[in-house]
N, C-alpha and C. Protein backbone atom coordinates (compact mmCIF):
# COMPACT_ATOMS: atom_id res chain seq x y z
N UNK A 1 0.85 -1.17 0.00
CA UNK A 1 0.00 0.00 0.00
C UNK A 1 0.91 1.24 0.00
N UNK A 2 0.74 2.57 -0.95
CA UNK A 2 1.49 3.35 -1.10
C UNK A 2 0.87 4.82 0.28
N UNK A 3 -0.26 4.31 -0.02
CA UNK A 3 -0.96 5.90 1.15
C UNK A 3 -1.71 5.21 1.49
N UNK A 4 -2.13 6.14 2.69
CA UNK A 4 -3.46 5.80 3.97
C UNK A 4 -4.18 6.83 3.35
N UNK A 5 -5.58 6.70 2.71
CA UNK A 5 -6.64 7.37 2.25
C UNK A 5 -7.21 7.83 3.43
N UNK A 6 -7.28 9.57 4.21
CA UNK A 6 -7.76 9.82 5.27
C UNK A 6 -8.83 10.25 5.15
N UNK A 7 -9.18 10.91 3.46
CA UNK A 7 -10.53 11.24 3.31
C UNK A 7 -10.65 11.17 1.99
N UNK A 8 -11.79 11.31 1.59
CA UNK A 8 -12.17 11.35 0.14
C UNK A 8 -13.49 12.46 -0.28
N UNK A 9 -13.72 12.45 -1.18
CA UNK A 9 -15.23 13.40 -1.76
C UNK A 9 -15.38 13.75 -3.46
N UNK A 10 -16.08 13.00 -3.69
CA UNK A 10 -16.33 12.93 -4.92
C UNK A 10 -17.69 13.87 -5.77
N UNK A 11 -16.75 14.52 -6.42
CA UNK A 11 -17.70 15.57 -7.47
C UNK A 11 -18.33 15.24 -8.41
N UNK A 12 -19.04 15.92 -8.87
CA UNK A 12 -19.66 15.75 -10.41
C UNK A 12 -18.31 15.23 -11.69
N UNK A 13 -17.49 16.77 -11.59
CA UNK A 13 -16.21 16.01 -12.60
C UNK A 13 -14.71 15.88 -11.68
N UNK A 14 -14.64 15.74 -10.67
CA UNK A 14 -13.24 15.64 -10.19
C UNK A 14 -13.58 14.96 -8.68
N UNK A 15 -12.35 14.90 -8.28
CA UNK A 15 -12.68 14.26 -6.84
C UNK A 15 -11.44 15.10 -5.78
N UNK A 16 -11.31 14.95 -4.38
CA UNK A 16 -10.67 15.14 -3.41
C UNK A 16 -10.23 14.62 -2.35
N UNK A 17 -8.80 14.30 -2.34
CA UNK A 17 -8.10 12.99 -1.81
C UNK A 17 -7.63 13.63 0.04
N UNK A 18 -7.72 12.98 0.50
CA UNK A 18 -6.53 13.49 1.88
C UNK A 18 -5.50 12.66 1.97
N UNK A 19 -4.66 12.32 1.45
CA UNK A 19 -4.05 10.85 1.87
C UNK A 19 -2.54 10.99 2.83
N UNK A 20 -1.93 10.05 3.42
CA UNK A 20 -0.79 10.21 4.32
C UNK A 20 0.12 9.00 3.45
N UNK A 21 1.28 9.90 3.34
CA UNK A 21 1.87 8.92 2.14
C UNK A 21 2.50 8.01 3.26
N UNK A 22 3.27 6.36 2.66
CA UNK A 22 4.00 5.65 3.52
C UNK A 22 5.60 5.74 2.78
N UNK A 23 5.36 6.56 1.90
CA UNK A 23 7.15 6.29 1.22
C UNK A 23 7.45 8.00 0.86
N UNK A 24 8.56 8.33 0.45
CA UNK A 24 9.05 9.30 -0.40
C UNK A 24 7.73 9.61 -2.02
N UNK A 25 7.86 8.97 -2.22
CA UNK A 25 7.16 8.91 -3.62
C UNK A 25 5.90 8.22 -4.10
N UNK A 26 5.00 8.14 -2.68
CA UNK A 26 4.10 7.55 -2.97
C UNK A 26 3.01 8.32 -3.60
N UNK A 27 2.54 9.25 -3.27
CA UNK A 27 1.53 10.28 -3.49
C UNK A 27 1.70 10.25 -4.94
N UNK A 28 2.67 10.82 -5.85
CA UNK A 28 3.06 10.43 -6.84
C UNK A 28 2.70 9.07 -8.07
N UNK A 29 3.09 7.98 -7.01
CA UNK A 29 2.85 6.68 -8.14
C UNK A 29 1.35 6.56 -8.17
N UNK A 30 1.00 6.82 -6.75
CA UNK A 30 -0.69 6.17 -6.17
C UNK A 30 -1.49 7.23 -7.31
N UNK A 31 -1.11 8.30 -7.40
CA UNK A 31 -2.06 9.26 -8.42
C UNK A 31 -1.81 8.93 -9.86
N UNK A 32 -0.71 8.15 -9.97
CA UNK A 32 -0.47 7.78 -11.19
C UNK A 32 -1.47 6.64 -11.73
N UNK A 33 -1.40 5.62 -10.91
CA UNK A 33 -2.10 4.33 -10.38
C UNK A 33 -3.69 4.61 -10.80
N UNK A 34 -4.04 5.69 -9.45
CA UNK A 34 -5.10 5.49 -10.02
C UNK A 34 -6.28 6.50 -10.73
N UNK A 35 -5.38 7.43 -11.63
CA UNK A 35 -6.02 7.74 -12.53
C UNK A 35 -5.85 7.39 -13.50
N UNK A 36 -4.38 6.09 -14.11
CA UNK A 36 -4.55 5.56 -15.50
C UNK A 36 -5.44 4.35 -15.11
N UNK A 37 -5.84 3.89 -13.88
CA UNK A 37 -6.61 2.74 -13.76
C UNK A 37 -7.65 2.80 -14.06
N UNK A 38 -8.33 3.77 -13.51
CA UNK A 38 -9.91 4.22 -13.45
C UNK A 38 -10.07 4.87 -15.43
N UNK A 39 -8.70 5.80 -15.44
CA UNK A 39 -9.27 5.84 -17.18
C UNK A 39 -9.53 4.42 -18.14
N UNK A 40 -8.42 3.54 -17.41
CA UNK A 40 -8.73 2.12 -18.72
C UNK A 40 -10.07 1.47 -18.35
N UNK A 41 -10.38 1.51 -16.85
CA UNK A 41 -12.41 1.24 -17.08
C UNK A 41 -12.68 1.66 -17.47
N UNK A 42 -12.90 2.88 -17.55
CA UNK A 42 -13.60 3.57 -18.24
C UNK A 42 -13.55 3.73 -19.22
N UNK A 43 -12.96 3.82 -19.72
CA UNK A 43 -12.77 3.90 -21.46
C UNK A 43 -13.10 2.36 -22.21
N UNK A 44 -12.86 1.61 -21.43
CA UNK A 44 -13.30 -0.14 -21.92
C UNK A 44 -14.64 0.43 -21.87
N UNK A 45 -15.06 0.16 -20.53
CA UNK A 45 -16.51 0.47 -20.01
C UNK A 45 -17.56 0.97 -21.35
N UNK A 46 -17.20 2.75 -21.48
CA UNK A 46 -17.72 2.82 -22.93
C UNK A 46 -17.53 2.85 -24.30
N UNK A 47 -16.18 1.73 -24.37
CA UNK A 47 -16.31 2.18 -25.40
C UNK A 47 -15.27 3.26 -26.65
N UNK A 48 -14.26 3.93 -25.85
CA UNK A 48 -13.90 5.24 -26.03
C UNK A 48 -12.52 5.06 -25.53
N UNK A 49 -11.24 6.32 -25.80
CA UNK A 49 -9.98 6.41 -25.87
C UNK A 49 -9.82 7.41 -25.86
N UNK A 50 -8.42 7.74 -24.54
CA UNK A 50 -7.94 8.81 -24.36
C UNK A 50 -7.76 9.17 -22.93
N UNK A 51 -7.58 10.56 -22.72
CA UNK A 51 -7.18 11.49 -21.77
C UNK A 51 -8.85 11.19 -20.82
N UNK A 52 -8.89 11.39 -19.27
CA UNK A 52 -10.04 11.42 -18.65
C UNK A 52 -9.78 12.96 -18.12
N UNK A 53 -8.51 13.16 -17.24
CA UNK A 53 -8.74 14.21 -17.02
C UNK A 53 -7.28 15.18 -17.18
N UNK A 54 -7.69 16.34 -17.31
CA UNK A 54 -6.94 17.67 -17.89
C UNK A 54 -5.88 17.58 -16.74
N UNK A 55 -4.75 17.31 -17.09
CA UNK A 55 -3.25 18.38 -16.39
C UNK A 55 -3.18 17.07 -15.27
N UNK A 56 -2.36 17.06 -14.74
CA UNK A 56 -1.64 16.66 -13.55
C UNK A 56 -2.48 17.29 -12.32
N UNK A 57 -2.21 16.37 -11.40
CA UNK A 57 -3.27 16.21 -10.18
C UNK A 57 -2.27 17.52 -9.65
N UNK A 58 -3.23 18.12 -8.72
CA UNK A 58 -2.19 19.33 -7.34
C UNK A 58 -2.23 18.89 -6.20
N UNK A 59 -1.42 19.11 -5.43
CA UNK A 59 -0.97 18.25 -4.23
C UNK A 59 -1.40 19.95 -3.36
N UNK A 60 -1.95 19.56 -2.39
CA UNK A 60 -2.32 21.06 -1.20
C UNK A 60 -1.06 21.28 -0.95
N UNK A 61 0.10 20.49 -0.92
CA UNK A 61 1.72 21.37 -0.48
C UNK A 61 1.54 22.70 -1.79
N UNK A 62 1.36 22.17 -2.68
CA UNK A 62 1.56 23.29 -3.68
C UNK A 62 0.81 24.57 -3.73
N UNK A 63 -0.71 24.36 -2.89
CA UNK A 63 -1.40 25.07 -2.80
C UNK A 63 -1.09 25.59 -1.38
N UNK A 64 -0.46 25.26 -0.26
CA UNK A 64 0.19 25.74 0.50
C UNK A 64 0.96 26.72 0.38
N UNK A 65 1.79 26.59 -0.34
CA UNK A 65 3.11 27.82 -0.47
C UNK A 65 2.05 28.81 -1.29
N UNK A 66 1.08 28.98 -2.08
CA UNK A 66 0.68 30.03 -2.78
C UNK A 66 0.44 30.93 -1.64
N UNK A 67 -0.38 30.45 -0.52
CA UNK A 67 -1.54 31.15 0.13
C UNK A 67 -0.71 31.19 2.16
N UNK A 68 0.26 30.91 2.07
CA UNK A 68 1.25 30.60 3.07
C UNK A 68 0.55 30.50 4.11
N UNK A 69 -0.07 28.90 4.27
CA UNK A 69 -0.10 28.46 5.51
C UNK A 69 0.88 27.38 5.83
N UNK A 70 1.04 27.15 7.22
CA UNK A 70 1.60 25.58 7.28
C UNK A 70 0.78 24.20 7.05
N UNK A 71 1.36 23.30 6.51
CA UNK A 71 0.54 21.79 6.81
C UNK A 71 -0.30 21.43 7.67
N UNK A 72 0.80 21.90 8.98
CA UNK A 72 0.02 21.49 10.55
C UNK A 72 -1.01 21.50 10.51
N UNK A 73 -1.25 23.40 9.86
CA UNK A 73 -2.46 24.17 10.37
C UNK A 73 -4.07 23.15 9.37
N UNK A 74 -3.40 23.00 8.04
CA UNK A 74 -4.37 22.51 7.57
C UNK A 74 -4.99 20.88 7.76
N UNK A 75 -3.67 20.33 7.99
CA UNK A 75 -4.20 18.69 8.46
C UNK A 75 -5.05 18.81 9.85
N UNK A 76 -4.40 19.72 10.79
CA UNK A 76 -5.29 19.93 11.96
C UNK A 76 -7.01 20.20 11.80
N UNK A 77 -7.17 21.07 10.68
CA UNK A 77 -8.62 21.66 10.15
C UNK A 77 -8.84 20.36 9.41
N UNK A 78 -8.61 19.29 8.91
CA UNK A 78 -9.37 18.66 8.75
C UNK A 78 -9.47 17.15 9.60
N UNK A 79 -8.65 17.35 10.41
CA UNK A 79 -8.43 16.18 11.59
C UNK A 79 -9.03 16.33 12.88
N UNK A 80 -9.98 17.93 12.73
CA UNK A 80 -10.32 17.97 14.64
C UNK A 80 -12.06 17.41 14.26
């Protein structure tokens, strides 16, 4: 297992992960994992070929440094 899934929430077209990685590079493969996984159902599923979704996933570190909070502060807001 690459991450501990702490939360999830699923949209109309996208979804939202919380996960706690167990390696250096997990967050990484696991998003790799499983958005070419879920595209090859899907695309068997109907039928169809290609891209599911636009651009590379964002990790909240990245959205962290824009808006300068710490981690703490935000794993805490969704851990109390």
């Amino acid at each position: 297992m690459l991450v501990d899934i702490l939360a999830f929430v699923l949209m109309p077209n996208h979804y939202h992960l919380l996960v706690m990685p167990r390696q250096d590079d997990a967050i990484s493969l696991f998003m790799k994992k499983l958005n070419m996984g879920y595209a090859k159902y899907f695309n068997e599923k109907y039928d169809r070929s290609g891209a599911l979704f636009q651009g590379e996933y964002k990790s909240i570190l990245d959205w962290l440094k824009e808006i300068d909070l710490e981690a703490s502060e935000i794993k805490n807001y969704f851990l109390e």
